[in-house]
C-alpha atoms as a PDB file:
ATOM      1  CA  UNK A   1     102.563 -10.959   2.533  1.00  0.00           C
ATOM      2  CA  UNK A   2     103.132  -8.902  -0.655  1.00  0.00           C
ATOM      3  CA  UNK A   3     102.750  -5.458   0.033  1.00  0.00           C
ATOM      4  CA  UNK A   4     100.392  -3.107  -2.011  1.00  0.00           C
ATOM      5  CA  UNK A   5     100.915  -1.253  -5.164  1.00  0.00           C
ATOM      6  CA  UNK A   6     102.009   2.325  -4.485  1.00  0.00           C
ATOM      7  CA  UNK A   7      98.750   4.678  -5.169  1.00  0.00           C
ATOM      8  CA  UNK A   8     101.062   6.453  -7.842  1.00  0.00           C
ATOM      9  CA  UNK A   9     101.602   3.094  -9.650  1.00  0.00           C
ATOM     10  CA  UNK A  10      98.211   1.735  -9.598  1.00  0.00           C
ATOM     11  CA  UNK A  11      97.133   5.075 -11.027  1.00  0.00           C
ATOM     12  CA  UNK A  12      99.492   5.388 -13.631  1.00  0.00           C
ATOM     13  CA  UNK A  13      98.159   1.951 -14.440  1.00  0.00           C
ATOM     14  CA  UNK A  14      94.392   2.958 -14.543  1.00  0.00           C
ATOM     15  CA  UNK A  15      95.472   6.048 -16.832  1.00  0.00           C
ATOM     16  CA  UNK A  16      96.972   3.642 -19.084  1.00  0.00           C
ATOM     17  CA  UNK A  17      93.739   1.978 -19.264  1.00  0.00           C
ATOM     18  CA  UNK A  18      91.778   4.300 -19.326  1.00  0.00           C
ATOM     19  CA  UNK A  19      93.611   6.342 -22.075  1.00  0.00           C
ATOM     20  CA  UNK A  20      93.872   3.231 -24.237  1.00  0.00           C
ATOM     21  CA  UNK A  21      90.456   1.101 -23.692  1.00  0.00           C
ATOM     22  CA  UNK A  22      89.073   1.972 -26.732  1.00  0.00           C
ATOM     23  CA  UNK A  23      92.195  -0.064 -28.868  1.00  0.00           C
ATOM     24  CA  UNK A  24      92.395  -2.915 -25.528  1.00  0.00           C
ATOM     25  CA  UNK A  25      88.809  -3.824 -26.095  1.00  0.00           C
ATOM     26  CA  UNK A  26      89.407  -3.854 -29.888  1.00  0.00           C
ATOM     27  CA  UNK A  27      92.262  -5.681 -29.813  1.00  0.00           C
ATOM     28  CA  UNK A  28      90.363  -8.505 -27.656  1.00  0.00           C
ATOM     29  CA  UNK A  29      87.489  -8.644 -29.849  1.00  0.00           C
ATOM     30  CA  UNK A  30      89.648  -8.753 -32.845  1.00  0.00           C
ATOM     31  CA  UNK A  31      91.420 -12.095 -31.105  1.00  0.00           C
ATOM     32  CA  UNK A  32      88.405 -13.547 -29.674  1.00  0.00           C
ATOM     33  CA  UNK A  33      86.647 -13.322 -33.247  1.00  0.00           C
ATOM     34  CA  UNK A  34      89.490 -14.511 -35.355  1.00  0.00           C
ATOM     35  CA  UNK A  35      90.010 -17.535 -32.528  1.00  0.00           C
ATOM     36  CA  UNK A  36      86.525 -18.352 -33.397  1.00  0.00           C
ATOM     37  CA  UNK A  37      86.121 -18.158 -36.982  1.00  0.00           C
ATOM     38  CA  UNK A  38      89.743 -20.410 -37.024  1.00  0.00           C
ATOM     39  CA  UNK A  39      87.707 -22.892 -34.874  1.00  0.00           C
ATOM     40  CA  UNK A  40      84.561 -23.206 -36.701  1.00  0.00           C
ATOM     41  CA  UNK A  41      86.474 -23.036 -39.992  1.00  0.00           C
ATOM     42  CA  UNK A  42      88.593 -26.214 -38.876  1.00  0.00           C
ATOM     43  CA  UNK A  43      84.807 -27.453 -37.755  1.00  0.00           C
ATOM     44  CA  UNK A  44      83.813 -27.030 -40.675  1.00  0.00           C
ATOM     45  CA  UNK A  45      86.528 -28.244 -43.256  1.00  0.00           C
ATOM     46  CA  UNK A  46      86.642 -31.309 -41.401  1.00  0.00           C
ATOM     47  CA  UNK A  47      82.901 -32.151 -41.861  1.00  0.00           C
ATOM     48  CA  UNK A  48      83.685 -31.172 -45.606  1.00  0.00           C
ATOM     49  CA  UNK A  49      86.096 -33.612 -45.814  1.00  0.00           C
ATOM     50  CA  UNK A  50      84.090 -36.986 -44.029  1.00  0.00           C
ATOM     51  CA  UNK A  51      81.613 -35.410 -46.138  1.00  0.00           C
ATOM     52  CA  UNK A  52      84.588 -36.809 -49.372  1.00  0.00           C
ATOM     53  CA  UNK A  53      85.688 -39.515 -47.339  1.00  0.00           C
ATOM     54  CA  UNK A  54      88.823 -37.792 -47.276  1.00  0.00           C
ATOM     55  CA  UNK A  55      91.306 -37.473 -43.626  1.00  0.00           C
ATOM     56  CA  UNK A  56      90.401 -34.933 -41.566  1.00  0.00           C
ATOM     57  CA  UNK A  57      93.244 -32.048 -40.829  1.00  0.00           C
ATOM     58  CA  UNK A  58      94.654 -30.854 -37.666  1.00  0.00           C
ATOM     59  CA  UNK A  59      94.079 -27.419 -36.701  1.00  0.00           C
ATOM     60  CA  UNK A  60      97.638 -26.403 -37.449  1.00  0.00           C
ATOM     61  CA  UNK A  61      97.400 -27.916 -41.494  1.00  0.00           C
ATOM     62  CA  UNK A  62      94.007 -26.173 -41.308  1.00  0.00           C
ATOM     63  CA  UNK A  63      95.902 -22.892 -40.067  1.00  0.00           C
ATOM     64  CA  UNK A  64      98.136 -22.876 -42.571  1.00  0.00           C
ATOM     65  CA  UNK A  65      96.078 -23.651 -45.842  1.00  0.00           C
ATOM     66  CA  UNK A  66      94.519 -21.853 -48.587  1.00  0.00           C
ATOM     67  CA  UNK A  67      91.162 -22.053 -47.167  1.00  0.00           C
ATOM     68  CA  UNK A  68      91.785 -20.314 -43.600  1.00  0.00           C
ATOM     69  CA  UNK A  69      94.305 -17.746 -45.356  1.00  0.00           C
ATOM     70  CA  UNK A  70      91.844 -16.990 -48.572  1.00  0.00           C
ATOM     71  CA  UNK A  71      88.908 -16.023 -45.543  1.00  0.00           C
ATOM     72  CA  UNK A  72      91.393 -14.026 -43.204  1.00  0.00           C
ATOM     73  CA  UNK A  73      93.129 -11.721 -46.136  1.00  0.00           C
ATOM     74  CA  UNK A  74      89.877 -11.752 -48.443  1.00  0.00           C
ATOM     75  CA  UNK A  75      88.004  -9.688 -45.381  1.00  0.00           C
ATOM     76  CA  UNK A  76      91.001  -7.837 -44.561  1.00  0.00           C
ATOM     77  CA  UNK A  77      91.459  -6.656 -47.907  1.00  0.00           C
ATOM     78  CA  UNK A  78      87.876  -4.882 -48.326  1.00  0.00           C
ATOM     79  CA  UNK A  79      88.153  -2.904 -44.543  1.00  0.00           C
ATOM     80  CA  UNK A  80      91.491  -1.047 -45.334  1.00  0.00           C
ATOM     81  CA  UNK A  81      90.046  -0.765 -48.914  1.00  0.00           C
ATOM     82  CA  UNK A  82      87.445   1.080 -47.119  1.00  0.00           C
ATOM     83  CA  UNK A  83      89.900   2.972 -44.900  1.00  0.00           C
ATOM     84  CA  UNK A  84      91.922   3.910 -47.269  1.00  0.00           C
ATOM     85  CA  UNK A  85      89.396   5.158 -49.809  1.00  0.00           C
ATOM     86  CA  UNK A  86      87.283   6.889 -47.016  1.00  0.00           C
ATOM     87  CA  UNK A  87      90.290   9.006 -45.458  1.00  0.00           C
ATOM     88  CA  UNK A  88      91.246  10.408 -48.791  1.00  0.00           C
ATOM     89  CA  UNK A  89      87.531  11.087 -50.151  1.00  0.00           C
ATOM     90  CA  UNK A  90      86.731  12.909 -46.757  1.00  0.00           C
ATOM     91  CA  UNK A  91      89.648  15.010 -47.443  1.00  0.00           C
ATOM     92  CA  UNK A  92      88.165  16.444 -50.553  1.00  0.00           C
ATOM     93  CA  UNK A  93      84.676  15.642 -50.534  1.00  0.00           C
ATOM     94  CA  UNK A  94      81.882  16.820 -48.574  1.00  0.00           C
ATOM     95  CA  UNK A  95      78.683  15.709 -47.514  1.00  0.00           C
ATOM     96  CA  UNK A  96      76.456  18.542 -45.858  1.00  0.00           C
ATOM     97  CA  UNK A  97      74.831  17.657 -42.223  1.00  0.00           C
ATOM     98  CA  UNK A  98      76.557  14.529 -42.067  1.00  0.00           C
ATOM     99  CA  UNK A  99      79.055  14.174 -38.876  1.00  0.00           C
ATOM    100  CA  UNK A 100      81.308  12.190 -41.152  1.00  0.00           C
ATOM    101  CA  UNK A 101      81.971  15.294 -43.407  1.00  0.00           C
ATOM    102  CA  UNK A 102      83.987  18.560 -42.618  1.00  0.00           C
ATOM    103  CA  UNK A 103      81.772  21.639 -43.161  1.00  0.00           C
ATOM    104  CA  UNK A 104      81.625  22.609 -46.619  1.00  0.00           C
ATOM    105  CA  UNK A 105      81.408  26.028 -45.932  1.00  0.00           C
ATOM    106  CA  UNK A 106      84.386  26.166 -43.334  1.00  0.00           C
ATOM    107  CA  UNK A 107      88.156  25.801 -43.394  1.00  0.00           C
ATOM    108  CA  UNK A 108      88.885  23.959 -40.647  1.00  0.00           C
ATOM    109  CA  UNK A 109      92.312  24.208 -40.395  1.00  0.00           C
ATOM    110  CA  UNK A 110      94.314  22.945 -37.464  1.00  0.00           C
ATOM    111  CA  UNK A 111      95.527  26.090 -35.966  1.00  0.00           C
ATOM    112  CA  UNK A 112      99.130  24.565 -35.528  1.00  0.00           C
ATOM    113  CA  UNK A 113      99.341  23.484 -39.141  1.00  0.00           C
ATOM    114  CA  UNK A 114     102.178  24.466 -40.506  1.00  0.00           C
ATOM    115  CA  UNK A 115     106.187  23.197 -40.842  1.00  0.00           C
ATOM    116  CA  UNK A 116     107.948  24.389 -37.575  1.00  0.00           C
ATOM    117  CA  UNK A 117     105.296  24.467 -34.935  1.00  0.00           C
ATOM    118  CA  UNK A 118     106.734  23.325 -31.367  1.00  0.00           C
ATOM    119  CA  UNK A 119     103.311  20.777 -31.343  1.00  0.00           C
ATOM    120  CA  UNK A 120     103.682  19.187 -34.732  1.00  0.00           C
ATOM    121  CA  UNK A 121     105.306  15.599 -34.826  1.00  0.00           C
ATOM    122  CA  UNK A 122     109.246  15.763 -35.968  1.00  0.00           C
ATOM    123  CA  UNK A 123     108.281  14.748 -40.014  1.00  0.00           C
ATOM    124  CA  UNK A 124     105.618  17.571 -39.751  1.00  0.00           C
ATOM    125  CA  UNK A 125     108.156  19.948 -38.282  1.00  0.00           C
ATOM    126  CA  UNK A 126     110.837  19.056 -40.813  1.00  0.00           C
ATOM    127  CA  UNK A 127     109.128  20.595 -43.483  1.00  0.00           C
ATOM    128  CA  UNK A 128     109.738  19.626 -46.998  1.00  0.00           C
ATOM    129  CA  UNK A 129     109.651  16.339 -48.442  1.00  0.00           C
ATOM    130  CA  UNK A 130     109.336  14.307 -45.051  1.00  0.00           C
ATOM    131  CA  UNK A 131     106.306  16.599 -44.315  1.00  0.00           C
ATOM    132  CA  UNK A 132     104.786  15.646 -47.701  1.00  0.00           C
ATOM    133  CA  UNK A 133     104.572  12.155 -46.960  1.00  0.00           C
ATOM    134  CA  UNK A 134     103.275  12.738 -43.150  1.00  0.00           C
ATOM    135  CA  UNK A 135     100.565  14.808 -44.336  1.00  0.00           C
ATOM    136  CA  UNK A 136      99.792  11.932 -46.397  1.00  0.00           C
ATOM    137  CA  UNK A 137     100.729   9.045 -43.862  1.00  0.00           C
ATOM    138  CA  UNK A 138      97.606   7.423 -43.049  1.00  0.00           C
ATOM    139  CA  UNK A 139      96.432   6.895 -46.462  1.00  0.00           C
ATOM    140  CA  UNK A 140     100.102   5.790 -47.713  1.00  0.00           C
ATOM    141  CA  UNK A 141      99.775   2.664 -44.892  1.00  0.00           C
ATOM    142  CA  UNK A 142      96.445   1.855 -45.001  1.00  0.00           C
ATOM    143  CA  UNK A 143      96.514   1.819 -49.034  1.00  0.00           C
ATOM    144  CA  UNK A 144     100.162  -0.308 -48.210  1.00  0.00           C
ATOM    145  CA  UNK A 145      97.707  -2.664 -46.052  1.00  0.00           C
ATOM    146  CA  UNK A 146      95.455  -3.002 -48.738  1.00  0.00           C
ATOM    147  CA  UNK A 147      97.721  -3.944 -50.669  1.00  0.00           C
ATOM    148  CA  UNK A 148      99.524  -6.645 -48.615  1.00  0.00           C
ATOM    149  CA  UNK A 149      95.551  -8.045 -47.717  1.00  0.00           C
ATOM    150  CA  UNK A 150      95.292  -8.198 -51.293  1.00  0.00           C
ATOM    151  CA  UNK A 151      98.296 -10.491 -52.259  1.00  0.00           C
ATOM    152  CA  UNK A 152      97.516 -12.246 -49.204  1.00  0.00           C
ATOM    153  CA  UNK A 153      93.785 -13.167 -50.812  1.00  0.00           C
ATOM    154  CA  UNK A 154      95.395 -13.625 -53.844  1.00  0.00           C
ATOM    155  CA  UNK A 155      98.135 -15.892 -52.650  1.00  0.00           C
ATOM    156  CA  UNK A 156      96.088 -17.951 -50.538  1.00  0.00           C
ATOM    157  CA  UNK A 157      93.007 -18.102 -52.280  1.00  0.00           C
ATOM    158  CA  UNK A 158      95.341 -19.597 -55.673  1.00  0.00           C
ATOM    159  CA  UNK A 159      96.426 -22.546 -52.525  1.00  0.00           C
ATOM    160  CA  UNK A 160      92.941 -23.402 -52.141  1.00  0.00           C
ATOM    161  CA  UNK A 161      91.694 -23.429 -55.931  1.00  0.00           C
ATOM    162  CA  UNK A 162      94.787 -25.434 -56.853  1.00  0.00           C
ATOM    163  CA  UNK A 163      94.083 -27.928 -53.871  1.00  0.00           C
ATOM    164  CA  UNK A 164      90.550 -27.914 -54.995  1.00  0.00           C
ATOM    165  CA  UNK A 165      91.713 -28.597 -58.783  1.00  0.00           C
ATOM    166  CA  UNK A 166      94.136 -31.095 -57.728  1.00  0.00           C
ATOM    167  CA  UNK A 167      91.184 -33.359 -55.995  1.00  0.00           C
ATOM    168  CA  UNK A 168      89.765 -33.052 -59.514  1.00  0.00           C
ATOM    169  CA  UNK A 169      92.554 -34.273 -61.739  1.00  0.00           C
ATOM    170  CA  UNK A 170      93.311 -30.921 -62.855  1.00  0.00           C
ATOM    171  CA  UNK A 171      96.623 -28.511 -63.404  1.00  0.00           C
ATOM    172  CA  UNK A 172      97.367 -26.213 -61.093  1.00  0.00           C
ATOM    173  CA  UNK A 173      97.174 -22.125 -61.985  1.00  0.00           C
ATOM    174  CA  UNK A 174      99.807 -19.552 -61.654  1.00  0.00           C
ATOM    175  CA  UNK A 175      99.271 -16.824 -59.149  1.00  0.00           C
ATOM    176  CA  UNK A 176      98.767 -14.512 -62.373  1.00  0.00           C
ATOM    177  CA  UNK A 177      96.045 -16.760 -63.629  1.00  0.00           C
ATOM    178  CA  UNK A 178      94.423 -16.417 -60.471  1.00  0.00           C
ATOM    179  CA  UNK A 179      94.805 -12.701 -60.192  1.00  0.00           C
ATOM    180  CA  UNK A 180      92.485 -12.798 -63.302  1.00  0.00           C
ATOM    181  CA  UNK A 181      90.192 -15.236 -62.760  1.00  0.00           C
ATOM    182  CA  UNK A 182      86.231 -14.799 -61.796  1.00  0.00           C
ATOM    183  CA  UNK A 183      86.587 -16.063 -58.735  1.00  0.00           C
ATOM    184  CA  UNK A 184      88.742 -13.964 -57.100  1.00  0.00           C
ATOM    185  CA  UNK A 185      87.014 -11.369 -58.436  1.00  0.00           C
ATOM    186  CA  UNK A 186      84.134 -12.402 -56.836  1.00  0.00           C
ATOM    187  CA  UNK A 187      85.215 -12.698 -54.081  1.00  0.00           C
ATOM    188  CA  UNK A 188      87.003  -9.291 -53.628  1.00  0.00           C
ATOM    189  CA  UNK A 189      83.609  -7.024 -55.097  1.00  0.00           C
ATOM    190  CA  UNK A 190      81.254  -9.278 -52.646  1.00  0.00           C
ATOM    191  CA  UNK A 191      82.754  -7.598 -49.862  1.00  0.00           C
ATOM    192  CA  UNK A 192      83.737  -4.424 -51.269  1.00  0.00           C
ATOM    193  CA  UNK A 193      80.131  -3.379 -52.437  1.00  0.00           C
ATOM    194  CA  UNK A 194      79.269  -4.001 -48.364  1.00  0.00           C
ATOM    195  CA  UNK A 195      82.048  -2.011 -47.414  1.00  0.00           C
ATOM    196  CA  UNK A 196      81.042   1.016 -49.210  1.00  0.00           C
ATOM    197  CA  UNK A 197      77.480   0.503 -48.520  1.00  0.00           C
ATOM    198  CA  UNK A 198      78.238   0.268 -44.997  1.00  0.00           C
ATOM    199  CA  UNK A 199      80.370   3.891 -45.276  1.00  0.00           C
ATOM    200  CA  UNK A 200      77.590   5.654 -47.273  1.00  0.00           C
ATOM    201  CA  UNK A 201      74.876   4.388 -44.843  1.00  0.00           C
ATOM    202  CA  UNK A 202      77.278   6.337 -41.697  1.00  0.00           C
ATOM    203  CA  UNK A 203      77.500   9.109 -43.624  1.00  0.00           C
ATOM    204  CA  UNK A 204      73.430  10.023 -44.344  1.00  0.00           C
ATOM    205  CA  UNK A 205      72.159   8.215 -41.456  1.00  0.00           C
ATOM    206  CA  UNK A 206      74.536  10.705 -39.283  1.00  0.00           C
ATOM    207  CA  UNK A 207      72.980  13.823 -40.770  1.00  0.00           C
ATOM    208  CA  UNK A 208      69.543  13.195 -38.618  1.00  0.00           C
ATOM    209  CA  UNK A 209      70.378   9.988 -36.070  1.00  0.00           C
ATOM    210  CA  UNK A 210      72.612  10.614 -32.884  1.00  0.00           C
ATOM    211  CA  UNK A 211      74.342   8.822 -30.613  1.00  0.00           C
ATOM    212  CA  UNK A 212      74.798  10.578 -27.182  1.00  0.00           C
ATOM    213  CA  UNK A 213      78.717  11.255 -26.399  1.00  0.00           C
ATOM    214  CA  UNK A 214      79.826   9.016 -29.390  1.00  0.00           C
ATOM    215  CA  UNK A 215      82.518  11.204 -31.611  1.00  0.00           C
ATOM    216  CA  UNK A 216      81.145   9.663 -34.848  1.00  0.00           C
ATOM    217  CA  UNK A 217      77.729  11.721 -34.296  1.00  0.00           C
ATOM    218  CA  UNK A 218      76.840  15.363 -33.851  1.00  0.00           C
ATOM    219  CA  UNK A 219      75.716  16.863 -30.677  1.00  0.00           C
ATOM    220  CA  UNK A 220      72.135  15.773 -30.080  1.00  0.00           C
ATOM    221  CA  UNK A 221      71.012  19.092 -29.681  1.00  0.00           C
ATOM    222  CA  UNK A 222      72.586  20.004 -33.468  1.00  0.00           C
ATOM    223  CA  UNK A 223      70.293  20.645 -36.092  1.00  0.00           C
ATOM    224  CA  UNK A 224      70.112  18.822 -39.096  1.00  0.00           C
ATOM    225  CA  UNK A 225      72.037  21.214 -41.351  1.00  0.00           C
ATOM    226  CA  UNK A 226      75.025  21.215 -39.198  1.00  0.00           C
ATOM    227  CA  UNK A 227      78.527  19.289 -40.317  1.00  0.00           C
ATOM    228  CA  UNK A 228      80.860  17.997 -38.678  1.00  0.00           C
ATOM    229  CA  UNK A 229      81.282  16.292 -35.080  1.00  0.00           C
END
């Protein structure tokens, strides 16, 4: 019989855990949603096609075609739109009683912010131009995810119109001819208007709803007027 795990082992296991849960349950959710939508997508591209009388496609084709790629980077593209745009607006721009806004009326400054503190990451420490681009790091990737999500869209979503075009007798389009055509227009401002409606409805709502213990919302107990979390 297997003895137990040593108390200092299961511990540093339950720290780990416990430390990380928020990105763990993420992570599932993330996989359990995108398992599902690539299910029901097949689901439903099959029915399309008996619909046409044309074969159905295994889940792997399905996986791999315009249709499943288009969805995936199309909705990716709009949330690190709205990331990216967010972080650097916040930076600047305020928004008075809202928990999503520093306080327009304070500095806060980190109190170790500044090249050569013992606490700062290495690039911070450095100085210089390595510091530049750290103080700047989270906008620099998510904009970079952006735009990877947005060639993906683009890339994928010219695989589906040109399969779609082919069924009709019709030339296929250049990935340039793509970039400026309606649709994919379309189909990138339908979900960026949400995601921007979605940010500006966090940012009033938080100046006079709460959530109790959540960091995106004040203190209960805060007043109206007060910024910040």
């Amino acid at each position: 019989m297997a003895s137990p795990a040593p108390k200092s082992r299961r511990s540093a296991f339950f720290r780990i855990v416990r430390d990380n849960g928020l990105s763990f349950v993420l992570v599932v959710i993330f996989l359990g949603s995108i398992a599902g939508q690539a299910m029901v997508g097949w689901n439903d591209a099959n029915e399309e096609n008996r619909l046409h009388h044309q074969p159905e496609v295994s889940l792997g084709d399905y996986l791999g075609s315009g249709d499943f790629g288009e969805a995936v980077f199309e909705n990716w593209e709009s949330e690190f739109l709205q990331m990216a745009v967010y972080v650097v607006l916040t930076a600047f721009l305020f928004q008075r009683g809202s928990a999503e806004s520093k306080d327009p009326d304070g500095a806060e400054i980190e109190p170790d912010q500044k090249p050569g503190s013992g606490s700062a990451p290495l690039w911070a420490r450095a100085g210089g131009w390595r510091c530049l681009i750290y103080s700047h790091s989270l906008s620099l990737t998510l904009g970079c995810l952006f735009l990877l999500s947005f060639l993906g869209h683009a890339f994928f979503g010219m695989r589906a119109f040109n399969g779609e075009a082919a069924e009709h007798g019709l030339p296929a389009i250049s990935l340039w001819s793509y970039l400026g055509s309606s649709r994919f227009w379309f189909e990138s401002l339908q979900n960026w208007q949400s995601e921007f409606l979605a940010i500006l409805t966090l940012v009033v709502l938080s100046i006079r709803l709460r959530e109790a213990n959540s960091p995106e919302s004040k203190p209960v107990f805060s007043s109206h007027a007060s910024t910040g979390k």
